[in-house]
C-alpha atoms as a PDB file:
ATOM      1  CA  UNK A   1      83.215  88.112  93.303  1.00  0.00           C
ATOM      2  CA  UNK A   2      80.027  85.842  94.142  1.00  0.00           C
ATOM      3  CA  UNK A   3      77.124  84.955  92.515  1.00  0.00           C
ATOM      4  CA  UNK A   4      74.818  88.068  91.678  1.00  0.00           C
ATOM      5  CA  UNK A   5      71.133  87.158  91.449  1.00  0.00           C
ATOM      6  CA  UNK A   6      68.840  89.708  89.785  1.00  0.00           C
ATOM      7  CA  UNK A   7      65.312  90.041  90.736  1.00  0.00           C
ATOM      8  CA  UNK A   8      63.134  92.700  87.778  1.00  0.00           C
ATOM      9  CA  UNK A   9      60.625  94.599  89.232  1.00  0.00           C
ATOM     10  CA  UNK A  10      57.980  96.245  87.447  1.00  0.00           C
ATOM     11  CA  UNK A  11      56.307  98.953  88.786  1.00  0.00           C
ATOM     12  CA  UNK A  12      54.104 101.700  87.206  1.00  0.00           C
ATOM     13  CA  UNK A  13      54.929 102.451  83.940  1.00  0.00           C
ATOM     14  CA  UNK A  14      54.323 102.207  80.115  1.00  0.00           C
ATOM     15  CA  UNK A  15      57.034  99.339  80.157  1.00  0.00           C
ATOM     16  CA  UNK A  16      59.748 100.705  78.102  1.00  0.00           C
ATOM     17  CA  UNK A  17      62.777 101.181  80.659  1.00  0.00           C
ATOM     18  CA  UNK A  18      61.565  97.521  81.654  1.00  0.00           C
ATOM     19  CA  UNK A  19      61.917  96.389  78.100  1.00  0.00           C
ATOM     20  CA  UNK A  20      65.674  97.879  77.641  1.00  0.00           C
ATOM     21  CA  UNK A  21      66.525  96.055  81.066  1.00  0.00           C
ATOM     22  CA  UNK A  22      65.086  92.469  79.548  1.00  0.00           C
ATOM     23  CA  UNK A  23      67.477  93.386  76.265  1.00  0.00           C
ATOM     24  CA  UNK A  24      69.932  93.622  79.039  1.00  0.00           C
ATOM     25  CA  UNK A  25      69.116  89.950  80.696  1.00  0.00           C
ATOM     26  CA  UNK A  26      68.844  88.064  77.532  1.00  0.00           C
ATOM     27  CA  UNK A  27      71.354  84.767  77.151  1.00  0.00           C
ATOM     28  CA  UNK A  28      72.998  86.322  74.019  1.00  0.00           C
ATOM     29  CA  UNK A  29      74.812  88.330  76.467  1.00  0.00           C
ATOM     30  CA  UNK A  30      75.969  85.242  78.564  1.00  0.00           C
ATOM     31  CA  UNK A  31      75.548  87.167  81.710  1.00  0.00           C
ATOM     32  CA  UNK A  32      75.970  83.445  83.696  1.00  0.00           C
ATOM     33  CA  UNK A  33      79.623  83.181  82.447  1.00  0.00           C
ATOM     34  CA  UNK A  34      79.982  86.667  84.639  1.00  0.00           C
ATOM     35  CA  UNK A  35      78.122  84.912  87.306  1.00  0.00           C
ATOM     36  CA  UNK A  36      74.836  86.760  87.051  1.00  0.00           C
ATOM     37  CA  UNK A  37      71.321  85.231  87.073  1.00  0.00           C
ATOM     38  CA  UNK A  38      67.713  86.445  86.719  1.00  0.00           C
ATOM     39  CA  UNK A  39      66.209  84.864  89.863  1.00  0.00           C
ATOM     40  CA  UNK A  40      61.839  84.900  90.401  1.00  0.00           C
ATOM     41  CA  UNK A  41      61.391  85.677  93.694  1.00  0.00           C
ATOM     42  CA  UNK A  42      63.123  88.845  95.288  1.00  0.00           C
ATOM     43  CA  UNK A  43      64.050  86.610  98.141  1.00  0.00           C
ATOM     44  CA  UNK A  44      66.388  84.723  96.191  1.00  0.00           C
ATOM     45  CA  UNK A  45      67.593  88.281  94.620  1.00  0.00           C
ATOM     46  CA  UNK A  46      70.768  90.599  96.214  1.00  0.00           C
ATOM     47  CA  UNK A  47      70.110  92.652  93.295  1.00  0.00           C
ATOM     48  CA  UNK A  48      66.989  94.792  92.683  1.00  0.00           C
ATOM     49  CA  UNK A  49      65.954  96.247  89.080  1.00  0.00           C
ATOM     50  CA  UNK A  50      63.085  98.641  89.613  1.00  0.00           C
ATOM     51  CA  UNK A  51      62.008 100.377  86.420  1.00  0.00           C
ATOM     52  CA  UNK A  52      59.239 102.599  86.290  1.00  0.00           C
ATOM     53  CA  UNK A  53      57.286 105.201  88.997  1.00  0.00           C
ATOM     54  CA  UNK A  54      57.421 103.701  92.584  1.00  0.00           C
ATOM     55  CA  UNK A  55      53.457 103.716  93.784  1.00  0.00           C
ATOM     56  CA  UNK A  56      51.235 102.822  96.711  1.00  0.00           C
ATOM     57  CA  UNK A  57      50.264  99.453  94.971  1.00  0.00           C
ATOM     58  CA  UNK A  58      53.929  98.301  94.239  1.00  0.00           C
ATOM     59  CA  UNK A  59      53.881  98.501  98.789  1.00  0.00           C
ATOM     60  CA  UNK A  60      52.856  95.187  98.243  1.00  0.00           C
END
C-alpha cells in the first residue's frame, strides 16, 4: 500500500466529531509508521475527513 495523505475538513458544526478525528491524527498513534500523513492543502490529500453539516459556504 502507498502513502495515504489526509486532508481535515471542517465544515459547519460545534467541532466535536472534528475534535475526536484530531485525537485520531495525533503522533502518539504513529500513524507515519503506517504510512499516513495529515497533509494542508486538499490538493496534496487522496483522503478527505469531512466532519460536521455540509453547507453552501463550505462550496468554497
Amino acid at each position: 500500500m502507498g502513502k495515504i495523505s489526509v486532508y481535515r475538513f471542517l465544515s459547519a458544526g460545534c467541532n466535536g466529531c472534528d475534535v475526536q478525528i484530531l485525537e485520531c491524527l495525533v503522533p502518539r498513534y504513529r500513524l507515519a509508521n503506517l504510512g499516513v500523513e495529515v497533509v494542508e492543502k486538499p490538493e496534496e490529500a487522496n483522503v478527505l475527513v469531512l466532519t460536521g453539516g455540509v453547507n453552501v459556504k463550505g462550496r468554497e
